[in-house]
N, C-alpha and C. Protein backbone atom coordinates (compact mmCIF):
# COMPACT_ATOMS: atom_id res chain seq x y z
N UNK A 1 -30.14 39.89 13.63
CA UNK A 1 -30.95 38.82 13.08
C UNK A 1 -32.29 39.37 12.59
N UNK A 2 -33.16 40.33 13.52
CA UNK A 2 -34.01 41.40 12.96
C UNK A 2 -34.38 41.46 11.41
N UNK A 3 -33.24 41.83 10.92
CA UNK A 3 -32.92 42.78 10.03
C UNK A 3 -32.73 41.15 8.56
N UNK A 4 -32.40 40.49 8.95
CA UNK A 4 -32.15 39.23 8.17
C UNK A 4 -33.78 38.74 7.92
N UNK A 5 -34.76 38.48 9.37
CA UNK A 5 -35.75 38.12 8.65
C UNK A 5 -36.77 39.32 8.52
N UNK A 6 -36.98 40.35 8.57
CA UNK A 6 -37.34 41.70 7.45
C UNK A 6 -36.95 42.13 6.70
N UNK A 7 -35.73 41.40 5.73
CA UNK A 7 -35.56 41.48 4.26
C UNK A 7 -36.12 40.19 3.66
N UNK A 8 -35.95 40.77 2.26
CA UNK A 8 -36.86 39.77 1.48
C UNK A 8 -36.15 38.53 0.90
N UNK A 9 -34.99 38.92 1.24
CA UNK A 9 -33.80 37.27 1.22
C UNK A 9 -34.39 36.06 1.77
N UNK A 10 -34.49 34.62 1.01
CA UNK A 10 -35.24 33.85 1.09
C UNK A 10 -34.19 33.22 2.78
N UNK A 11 -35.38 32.43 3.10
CA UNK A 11 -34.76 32.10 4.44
C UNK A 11 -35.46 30.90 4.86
N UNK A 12 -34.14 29.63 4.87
CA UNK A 12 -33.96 28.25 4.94
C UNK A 12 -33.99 27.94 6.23
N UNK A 13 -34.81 26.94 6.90
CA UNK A 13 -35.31 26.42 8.44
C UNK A 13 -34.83 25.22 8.11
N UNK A 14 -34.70 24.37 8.77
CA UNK A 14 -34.32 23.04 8.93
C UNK A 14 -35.62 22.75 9.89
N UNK A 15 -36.03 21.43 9.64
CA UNK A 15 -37.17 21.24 10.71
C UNK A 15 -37.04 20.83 11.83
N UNK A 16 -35.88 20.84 12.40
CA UNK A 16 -35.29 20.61 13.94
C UNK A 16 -35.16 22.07 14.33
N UNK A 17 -35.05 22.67 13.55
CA UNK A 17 -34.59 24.02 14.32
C UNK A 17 -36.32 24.88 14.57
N UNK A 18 -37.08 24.16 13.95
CA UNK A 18 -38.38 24.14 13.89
C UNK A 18 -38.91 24.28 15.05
N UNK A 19 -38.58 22.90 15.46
CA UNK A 19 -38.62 22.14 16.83
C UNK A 19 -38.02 22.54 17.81
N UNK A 20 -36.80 22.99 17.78
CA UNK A 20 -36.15 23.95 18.57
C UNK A 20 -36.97 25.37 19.20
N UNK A 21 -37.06 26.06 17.95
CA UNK A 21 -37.61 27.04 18.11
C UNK A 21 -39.54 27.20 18.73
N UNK A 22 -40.27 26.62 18.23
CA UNK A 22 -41.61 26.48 18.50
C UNK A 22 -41.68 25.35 20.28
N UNK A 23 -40.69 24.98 20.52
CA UNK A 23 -40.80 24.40 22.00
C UNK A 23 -40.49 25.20 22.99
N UNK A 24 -39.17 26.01 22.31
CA UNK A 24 -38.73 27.23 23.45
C UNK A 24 -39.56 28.49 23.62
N UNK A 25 -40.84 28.56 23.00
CA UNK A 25 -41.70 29.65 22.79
C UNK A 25 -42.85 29.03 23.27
N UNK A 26 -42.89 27.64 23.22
CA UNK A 26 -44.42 26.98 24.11
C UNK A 26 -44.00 26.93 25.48
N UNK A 27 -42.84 26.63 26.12
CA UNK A 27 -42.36 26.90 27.35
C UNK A 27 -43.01 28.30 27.91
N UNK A 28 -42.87 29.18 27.31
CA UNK A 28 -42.76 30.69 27.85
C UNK A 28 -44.73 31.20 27.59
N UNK A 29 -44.56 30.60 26.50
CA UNK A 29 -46.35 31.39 26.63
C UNK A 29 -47.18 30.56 24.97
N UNK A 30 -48.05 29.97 25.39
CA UNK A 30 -48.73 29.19 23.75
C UNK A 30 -48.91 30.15 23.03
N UNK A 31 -49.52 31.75 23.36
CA UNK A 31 -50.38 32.65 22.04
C UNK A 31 -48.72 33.39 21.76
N UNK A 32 -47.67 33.32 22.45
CA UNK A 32 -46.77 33.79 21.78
C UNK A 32 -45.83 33.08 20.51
N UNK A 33 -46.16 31.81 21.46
CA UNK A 33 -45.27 30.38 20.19
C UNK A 33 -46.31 30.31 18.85
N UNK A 34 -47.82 30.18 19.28
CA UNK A 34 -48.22 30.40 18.01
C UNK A 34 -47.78 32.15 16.74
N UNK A 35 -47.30 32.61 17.56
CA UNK A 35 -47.38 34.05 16.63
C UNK A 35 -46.03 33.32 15.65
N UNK A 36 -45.29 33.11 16.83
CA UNK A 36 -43.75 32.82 15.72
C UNK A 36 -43.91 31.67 15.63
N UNK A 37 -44.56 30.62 15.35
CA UNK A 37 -45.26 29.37 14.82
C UNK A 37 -45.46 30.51 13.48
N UNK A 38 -46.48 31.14 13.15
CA UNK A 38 -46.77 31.61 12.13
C UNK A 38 -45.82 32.57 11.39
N UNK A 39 -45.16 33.26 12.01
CA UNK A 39 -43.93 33.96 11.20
C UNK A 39 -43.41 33.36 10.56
N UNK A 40 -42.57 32.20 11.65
CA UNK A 40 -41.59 31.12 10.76
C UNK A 40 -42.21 30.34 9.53
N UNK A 41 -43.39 29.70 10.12
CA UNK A 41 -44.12 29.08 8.60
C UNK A 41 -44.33 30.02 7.42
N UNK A 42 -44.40 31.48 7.55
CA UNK A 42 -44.91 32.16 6.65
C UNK A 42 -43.20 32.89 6.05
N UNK A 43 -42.83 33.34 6.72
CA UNK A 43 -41.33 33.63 6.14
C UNK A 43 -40.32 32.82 6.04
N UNK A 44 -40.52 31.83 6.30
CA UNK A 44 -39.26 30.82 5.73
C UNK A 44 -39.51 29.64 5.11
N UNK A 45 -38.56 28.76 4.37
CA UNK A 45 -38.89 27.49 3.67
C UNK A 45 -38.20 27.00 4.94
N UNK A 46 -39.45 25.84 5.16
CA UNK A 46 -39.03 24.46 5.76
C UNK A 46 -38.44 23.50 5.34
N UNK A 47 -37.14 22.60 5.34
CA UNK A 47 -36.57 21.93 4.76
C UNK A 47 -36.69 20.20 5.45
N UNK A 48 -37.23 19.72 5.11
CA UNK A 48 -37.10 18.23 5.94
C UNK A 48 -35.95 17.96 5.57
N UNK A 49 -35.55 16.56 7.05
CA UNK A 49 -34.83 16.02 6.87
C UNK A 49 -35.04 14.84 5.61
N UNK A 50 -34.25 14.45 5.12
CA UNK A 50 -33.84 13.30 4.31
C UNK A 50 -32.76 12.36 4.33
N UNK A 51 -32.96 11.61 3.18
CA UNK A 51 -31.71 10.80 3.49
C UNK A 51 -30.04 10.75 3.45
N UNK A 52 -30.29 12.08 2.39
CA UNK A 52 -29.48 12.61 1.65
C UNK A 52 -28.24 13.41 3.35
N UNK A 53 -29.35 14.50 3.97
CA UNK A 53 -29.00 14.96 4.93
C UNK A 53 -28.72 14.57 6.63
N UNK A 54 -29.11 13.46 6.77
CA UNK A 54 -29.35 12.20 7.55
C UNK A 54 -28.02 11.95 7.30
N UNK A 55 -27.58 11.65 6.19
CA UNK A 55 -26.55 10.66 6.42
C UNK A 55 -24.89 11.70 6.06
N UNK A 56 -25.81 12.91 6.06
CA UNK A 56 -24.24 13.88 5.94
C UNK A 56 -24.23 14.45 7.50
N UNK A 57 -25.06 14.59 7.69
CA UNK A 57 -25.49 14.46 9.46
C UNK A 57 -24.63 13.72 10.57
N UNK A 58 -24.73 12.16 10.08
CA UNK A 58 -24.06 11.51 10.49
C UNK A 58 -22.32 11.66 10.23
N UNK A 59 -22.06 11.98 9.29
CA UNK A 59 -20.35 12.12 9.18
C UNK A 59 -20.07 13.42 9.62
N UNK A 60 -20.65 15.01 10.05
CA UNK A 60 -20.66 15.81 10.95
C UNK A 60 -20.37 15.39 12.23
N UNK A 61 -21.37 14.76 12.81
CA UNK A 61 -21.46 14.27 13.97
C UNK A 61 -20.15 13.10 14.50
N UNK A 62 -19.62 12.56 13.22
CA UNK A 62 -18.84 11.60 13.81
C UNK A 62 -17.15 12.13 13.66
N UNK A 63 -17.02 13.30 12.70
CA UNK A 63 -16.19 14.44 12.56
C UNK A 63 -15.69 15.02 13.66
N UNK A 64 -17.24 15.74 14.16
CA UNK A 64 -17.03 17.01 15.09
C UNK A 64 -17.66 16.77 16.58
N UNK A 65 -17.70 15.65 16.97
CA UNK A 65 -18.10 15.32 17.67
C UNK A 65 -19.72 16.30 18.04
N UNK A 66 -20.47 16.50 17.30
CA UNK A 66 -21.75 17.45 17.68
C UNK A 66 -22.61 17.11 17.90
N UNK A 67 -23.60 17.94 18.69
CA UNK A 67 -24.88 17.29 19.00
C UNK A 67 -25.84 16.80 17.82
N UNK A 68 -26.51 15.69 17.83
CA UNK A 68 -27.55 15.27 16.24
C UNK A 68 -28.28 16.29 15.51
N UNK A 69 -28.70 17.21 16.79
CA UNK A 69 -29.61 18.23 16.15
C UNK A 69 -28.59 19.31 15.39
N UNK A 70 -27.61 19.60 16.03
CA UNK A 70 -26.58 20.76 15.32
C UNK A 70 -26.08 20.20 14.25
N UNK A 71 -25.87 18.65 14.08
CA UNK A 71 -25.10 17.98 12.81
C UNK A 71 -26.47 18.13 11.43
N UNK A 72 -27.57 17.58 12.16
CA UNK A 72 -28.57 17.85 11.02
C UNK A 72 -28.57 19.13 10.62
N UNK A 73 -29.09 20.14 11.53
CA UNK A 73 -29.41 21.38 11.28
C UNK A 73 -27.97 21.80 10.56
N UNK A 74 -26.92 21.50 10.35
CA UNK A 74 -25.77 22.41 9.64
C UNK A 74 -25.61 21.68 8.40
N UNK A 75 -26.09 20.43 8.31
CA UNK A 75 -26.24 19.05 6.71
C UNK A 75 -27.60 19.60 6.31
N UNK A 76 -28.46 20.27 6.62
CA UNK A 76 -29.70 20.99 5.99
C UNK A 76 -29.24 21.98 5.28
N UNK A 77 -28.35 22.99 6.28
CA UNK A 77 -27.77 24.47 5.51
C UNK A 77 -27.15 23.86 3.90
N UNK A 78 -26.18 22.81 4.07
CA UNK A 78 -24.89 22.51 3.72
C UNK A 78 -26.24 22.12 2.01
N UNK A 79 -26.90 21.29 2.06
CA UNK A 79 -27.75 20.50 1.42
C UNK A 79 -28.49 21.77 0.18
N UNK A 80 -28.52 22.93 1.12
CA UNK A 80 -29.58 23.83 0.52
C UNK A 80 -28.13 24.78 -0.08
N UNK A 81 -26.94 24.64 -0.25
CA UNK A 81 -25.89 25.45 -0.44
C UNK A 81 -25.82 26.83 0.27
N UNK A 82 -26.31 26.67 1.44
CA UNK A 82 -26.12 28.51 2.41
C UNK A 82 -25.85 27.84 3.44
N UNK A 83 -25.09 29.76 4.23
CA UNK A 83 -24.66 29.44 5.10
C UNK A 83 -25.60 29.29 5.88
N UNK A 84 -24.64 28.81 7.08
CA UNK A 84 -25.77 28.75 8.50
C UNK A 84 -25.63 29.97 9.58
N UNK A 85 -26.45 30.48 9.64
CA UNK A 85 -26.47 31.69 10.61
C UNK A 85 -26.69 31.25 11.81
N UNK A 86 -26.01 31.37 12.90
CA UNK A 86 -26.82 30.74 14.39
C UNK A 86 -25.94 31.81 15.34
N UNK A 87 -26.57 31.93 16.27
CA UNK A 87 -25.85 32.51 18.13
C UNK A 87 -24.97 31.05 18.61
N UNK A 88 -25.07 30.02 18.48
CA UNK A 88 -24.74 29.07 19.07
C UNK A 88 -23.21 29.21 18.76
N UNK A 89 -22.39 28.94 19.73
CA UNK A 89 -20.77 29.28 19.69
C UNK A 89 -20.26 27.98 19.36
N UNK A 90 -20.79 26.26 19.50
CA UNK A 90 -20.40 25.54 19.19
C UNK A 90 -20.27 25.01 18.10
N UNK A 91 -20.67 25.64 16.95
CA UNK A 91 -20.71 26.38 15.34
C UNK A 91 -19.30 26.83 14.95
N UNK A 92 -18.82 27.53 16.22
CA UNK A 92 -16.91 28.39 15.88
C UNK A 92 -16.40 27.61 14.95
N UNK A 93 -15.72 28.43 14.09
CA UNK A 93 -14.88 27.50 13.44
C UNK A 93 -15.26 26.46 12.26
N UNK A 94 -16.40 26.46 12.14
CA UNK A 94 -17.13 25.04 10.86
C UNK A 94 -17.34 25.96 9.60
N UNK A 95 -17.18 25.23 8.57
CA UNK A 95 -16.76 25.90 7.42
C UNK A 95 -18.59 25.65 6.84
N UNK A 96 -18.81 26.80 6.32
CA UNK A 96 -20.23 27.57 6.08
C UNK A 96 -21.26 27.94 7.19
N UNK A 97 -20.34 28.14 8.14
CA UNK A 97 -21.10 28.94 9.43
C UNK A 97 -20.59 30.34 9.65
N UNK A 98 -21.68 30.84 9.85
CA UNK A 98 -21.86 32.21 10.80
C UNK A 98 -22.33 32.63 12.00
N UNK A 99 -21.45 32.75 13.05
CA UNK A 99 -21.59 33.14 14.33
C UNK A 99 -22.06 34.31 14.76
N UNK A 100 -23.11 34.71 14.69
CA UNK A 100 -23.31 35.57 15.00
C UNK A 100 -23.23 36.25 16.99
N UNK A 101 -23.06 37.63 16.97
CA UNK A 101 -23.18 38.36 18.28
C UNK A 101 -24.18 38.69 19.14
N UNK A 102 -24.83 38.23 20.17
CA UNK A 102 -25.62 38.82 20.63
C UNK A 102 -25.50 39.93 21.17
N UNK A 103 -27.03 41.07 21.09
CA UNK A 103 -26.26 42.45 21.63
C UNK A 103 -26.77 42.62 22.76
């Protein structure tokens, strides 16, 4: 994943994963969540939700039985035409996902 955000390939956030990410880093330490508070704002486009994705969200979710945040966050990817890169294994199997390995 490294290596994905130190290239210059543009790189799509969903703003739940926003939220995701900047809570699990205020847990652990504030001057560290602010650093990747600022990475993420500075290397990636933030994508709000809309209505558009809201409501493709919802037919994910009522599909695949998934959590709201994983249905948005994969109707954001889907919205912006890329895939979705995640560690999360409950992703297996969904068509424009990438599972990645932890090492």
């Amino acid at each position: 994943m490294a290596s994905i955000v130190q290239s210059s390939e543009p790189i799509f956030l969903s703003v739940v994963n926003l939220v995701e990410i900047y809570s699990k880093y205020l847990l652990r330490s504030e001057s560290e969540a602010e650093k990747i508070k600022r990475i993420l704002l500075s290397r990636c486009r933030i994508i709000e939700v809309n209505q558009d994705i809201a409501l493709q969200a919802s037919a994910l979710k009522a599909k695949h039985t998934m959590a709201i945040a994983d249905a948005m966050i994969l109707a954001t990817a889907r919205s912006q035409g890329v895939s979705l890169l995640t560690y999360d294994s409950d992703f297996q199997g969904l068509k424009g996902v990438r599972v990645l390995k932890r090492r």
